[in-house]
Protein backbone atom coordinates (compact mmCIF):
# COMPACT_ATOMS: atom_id res chain seq x y z
CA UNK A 1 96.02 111.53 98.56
CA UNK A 2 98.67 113.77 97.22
CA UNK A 3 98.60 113.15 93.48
CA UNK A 4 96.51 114.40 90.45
CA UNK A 5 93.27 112.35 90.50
CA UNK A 6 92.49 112.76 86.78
CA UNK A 7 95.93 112.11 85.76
CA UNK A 8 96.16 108.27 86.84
CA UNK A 9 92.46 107.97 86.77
CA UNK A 10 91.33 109.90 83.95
CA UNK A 11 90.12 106.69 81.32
CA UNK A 12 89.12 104.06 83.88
CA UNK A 13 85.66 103.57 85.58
CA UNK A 14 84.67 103.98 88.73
CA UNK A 15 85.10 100.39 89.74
CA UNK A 16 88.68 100.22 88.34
CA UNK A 17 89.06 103.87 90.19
CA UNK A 18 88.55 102.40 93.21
CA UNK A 19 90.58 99.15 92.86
CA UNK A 20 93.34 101.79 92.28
CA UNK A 21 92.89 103.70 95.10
CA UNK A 22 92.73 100.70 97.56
CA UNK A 23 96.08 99.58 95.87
CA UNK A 24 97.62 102.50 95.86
CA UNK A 25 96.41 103.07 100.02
CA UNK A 26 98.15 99.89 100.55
CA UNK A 27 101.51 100.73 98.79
CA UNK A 28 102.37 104.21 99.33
CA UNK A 29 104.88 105.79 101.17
CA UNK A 30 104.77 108.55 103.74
CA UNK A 31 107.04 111.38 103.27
CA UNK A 32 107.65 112.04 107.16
CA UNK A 33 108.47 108.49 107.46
CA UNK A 34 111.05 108.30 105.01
CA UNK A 35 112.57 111.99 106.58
CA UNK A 36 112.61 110.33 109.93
CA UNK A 37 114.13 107.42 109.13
CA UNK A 38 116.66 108.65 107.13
CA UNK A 39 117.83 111.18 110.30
CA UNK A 40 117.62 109.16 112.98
CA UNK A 41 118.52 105.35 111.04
CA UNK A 42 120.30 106.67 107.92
CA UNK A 43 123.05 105.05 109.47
CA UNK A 44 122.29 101.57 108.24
CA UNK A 45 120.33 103.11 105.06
CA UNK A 46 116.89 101.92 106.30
CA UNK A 47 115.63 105.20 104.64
CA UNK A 48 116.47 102.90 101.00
CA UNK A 49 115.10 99.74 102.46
CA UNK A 50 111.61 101.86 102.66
CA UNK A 51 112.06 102.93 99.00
CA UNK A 52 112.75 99.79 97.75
CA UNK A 53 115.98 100.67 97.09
CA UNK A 54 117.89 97.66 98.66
CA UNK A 55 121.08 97.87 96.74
CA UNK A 56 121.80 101.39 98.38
CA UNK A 57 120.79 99.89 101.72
CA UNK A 58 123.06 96.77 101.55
CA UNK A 59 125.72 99.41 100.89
CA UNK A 60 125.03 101.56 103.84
CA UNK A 61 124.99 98.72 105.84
CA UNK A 62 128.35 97.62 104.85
CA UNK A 63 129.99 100.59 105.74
CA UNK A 64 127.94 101.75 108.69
CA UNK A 65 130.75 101.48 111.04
CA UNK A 66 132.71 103.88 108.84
CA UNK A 67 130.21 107.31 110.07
CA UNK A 68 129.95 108.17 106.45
CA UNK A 69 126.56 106.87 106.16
CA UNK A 70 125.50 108.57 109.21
CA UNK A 71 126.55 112.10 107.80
CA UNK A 72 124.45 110.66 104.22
CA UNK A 73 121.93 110.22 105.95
CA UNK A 74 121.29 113.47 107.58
CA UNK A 75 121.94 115.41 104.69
CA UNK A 76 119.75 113.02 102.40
CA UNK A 77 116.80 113.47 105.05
CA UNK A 78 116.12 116.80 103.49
CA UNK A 79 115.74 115.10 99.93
CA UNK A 80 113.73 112.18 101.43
CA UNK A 81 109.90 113.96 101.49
CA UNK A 82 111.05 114.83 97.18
CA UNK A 83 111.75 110.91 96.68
CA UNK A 84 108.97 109.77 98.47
CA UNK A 85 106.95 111.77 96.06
CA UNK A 86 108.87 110.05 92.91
CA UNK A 87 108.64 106.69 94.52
CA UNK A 88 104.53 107.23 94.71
CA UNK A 89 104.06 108.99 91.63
CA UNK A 90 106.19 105.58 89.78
CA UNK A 91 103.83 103.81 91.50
CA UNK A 92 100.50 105.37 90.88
CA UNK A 93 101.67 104.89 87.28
CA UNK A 94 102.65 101.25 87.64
CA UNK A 95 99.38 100.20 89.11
CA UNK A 96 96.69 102.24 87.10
CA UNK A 97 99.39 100.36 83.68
CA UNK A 98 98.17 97.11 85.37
CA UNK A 99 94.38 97.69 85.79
CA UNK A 100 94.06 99.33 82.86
CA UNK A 101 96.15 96.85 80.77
CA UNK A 102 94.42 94.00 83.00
CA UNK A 103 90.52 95.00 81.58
CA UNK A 104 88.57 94.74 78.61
CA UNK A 105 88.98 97.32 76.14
CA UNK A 106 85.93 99.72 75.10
CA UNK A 107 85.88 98.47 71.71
CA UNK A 108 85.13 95.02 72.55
CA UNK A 109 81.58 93.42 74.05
CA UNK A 110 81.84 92.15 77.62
CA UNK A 111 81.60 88.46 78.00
CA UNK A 112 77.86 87.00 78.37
CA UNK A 113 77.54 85.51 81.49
CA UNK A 114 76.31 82.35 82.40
CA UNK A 115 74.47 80.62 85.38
CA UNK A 116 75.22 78.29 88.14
CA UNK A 117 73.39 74.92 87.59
CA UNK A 118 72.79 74.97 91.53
CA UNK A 119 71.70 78.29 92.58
CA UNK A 120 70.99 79.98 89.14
CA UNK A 121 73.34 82.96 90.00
CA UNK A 122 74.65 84.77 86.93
CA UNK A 123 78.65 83.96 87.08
CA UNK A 124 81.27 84.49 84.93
CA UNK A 125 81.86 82.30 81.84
CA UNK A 126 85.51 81.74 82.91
CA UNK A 127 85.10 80.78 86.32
CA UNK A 128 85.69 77.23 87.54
CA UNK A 129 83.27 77.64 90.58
CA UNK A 130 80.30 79.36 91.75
CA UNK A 131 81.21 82.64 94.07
CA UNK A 132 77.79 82.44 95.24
CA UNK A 133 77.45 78.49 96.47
CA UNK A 134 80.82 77.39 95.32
CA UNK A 135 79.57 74.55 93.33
CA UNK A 136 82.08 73.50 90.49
CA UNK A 137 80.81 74.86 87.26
CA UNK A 138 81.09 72.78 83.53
CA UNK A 139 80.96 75.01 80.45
CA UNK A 140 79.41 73.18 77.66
CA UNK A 141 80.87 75.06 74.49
CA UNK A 142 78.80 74.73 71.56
CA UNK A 143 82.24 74.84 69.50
CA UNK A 144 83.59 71.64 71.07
CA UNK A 145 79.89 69.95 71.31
CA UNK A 146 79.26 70.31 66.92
CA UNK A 147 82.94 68.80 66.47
CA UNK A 148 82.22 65.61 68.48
């Protein structure tokens, strides 16, 4: 991994750490990739399509017949490996934002768990089934029970 571990990482724990690291494995973009398809397919702009940049590519294909997008694309091959780079470091960003916006905050007690009525595994209070047995799960709320 090319980036700064403590700098994406630094205030989440090790679970969330590694959540980030398999999402980040499954979206990230190789720098040799991106050079070699921009010099040998920078013709059609499939060196944007990998970037997500689609706009750029549905240009490039537009005007492939015209060469200019073949002469882009060599000359942008040598700035592919530095936008790869961007493109992963916007990403690392985007999904530690989401898993650290996604969990509890310190400040605030973790939910108390409850059990299965079938297998008496401890599940969470917001779950509709068991992940143990899969048996359907009713949460009797004392809040809704007094008010009846």
């Amino acid at each position: 991994m090319q980036m700064t571990d403590p700098l994406y990482t630094a205030s989440m724990t090790d679970q969330q750490r590694t959540w980030f690291y398999a999402e980040y494995e499954r979206a990230h973009k190789d720098e040799v990739v991106g050079f070699l398809l921009a010099l040998f397919l920078g013709d059609f702009g499939i060196h944007h399509f990998y970037l997500r940049r689609n706009t750029a590519g549905i240009i490039y294909l537009i005007f492939f017949w015209t060469g200019i997008p073949a002469i882009l694309g060599v000359i942008e091959c040598f700035f592919m490996p530095g936008r790869v780079r961007q493109y992963n470091a916007a990403l690392a960003l985007y999904i530690s934002n989401q898993i650290l916006a996604s969990s509890i905050p310190h400040g605030e007690p973790a939910p108390a768990t409850s059990h299965c009525p079938d297998c008496s595994s401890p599940i969470d209070p917001s779950a509709s089934f068991c992940p143990h047995c899969g048996a359907a799960v009713t949460h009797n709320h004392p809040i809704s029970q007094a008010a009846t």
